[in-house]
C-alpha atoms as a PDB file:
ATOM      1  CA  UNK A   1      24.310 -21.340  85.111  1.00  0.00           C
ATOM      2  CA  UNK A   2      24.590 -20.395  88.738  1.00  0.00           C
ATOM      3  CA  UNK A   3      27.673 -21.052  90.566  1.00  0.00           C
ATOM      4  CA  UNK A   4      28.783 -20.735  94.146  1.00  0.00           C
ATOM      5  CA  UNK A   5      32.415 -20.445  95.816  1.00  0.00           C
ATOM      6  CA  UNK A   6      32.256 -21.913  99.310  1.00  0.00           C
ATOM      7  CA  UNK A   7      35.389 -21.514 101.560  1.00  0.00           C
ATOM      8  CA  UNK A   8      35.203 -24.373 104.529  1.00  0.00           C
ATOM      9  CA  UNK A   9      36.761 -23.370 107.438  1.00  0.00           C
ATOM     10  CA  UNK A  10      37.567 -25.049 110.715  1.00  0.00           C
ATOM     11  CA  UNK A  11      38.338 -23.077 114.213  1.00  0.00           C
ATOM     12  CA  UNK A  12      36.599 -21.489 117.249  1.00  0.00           C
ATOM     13  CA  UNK A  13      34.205 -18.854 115.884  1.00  0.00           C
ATOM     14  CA  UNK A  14      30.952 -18.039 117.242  1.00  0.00           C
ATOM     15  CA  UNK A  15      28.402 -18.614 114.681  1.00  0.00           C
ATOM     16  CA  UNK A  16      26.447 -15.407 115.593  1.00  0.00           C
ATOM     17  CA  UNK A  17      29.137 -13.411 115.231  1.00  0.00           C
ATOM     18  CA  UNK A  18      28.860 -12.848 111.286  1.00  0.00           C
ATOM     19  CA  UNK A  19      30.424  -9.452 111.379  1.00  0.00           C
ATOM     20  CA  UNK A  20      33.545 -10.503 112.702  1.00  0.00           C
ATOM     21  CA  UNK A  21      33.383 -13.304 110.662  1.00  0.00           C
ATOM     22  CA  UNK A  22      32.453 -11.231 107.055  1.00  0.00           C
ATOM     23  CA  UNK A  23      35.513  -8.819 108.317  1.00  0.00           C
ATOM     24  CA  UNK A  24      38.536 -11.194 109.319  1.00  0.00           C
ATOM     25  CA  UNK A  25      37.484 -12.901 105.753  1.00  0.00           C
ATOM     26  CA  UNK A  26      35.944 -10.273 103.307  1.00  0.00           C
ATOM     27  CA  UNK A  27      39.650  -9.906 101.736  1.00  0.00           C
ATOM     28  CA  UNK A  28      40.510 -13.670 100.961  1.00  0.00           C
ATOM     29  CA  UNK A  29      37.267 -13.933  99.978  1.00  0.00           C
ATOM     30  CA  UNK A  30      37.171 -11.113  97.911  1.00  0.00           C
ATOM     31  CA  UNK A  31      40.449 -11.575  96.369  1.00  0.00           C
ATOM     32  CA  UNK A  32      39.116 -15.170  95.428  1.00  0.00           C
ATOM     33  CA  UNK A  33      35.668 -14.132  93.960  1.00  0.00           C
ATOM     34  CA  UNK A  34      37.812 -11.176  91.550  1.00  0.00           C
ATOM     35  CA  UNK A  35      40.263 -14.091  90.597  1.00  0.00           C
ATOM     36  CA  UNK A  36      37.471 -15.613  89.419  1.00  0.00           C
ATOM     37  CA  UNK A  37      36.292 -13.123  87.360  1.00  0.00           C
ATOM     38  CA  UNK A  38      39.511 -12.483  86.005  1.00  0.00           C
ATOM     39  CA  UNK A  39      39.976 -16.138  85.178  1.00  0.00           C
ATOM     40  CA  UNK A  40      36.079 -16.844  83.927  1.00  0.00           C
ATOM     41  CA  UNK A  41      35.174 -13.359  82.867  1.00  0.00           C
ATOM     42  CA  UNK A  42      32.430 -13.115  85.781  1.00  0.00           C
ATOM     43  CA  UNK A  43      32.186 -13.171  89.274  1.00  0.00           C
ATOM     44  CA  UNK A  44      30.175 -16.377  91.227  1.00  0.00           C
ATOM     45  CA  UNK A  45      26.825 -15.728  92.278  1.00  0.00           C
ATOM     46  CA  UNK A  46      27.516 -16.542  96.124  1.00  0.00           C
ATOM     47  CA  UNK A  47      30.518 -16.498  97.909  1.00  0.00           C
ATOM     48  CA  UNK A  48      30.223 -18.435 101.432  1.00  0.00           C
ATOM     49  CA  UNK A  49      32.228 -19.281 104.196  1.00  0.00           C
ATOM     50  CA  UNK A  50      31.040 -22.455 105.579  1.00  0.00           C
ATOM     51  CA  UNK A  51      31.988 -22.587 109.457  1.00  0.00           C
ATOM     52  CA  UNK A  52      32.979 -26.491 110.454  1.00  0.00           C
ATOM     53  CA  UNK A  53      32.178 -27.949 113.776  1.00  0.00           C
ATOM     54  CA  UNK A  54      29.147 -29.510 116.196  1.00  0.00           C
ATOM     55  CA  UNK A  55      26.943 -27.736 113.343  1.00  0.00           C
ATOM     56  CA  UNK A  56      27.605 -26.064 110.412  1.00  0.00           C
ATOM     57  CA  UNK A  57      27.394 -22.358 109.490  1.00  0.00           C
ATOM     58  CA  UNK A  58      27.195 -20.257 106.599  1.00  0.00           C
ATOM     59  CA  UNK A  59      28.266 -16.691 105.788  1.00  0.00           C
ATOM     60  CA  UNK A  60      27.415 -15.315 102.857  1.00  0.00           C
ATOM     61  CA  UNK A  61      29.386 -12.166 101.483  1.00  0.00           C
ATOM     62  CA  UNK A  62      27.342 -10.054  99.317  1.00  0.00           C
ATOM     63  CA  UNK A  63      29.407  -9.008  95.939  1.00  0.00           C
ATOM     64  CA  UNK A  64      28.663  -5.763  96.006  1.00  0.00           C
ATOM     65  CA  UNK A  65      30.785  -2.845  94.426  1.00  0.00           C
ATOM     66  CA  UNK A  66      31.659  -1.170  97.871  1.00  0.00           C
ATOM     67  CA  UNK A  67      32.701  -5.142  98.694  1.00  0.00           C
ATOM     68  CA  UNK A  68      35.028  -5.943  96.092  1.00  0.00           C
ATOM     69  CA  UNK A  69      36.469  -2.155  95.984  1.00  0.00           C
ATOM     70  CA  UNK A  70      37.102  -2.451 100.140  1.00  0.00           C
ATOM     71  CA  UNK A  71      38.950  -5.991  99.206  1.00  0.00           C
ATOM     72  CA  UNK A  72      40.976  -4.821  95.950  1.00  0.00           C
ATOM     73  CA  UNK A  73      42.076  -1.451  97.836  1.00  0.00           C
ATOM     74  CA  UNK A  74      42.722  -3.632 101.579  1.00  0.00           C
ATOM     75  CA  UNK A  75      45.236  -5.683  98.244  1.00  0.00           C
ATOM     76  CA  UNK A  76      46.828  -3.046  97.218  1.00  0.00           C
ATOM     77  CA  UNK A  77      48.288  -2.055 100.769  1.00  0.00           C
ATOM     78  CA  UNK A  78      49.519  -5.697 101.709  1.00  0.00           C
ATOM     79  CA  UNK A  79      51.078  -6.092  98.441  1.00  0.00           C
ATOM     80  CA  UNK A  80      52.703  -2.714  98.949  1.00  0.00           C
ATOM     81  CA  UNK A  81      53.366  -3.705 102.484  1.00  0.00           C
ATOM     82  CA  UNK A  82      55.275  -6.596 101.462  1.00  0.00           C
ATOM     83  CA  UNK A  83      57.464  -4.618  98.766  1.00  0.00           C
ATOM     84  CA  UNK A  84      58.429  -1.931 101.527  1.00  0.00           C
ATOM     85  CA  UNK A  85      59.561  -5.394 103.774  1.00  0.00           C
ATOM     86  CA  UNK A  86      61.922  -5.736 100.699  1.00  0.00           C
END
């Protein structure tokens, strides 16, 4: 079966600007879609951040390999981040 993870979100964002969009999300959105597969054993299908307001807008992040290696690496240096705050 098919599955999506949809993320609804509420603020001032222009709906036409999807690349600011895909980068002030693409880590929470990655780190949720390789949860998943950790918890479920694969990743969703579609991952989409649904933009609430006048209209709605989706964003879909592609789950690509570059993707999810950008998200786990952009991880690693918060977590670390946070340990050097210590």
């Amino acid at each position: 079966a098919k599955w999506c993870m949809l993320d609804y979100k509420t603020g001032r964002w222009s709906a036409d600007d999807f690349e600011t969009i895909r980068q002030h999300y693409g880590i929470q959105l990655g780190l949720y879609a390789l949860a998943a597969r950790e918890l479920l054993g694969r990743l969703p299908d579609r991952v989409e951040v649904v933009l609430l307001g006048s209209e709605l807008h989706r964003v879909e992040f592609e789950l690509t390999e570059p993707f999810l290696s950008d998200a786990t690496r952009r991880i690693a240096a918060a977590i670390a981040r946070l340990r050097r705050a210590d």
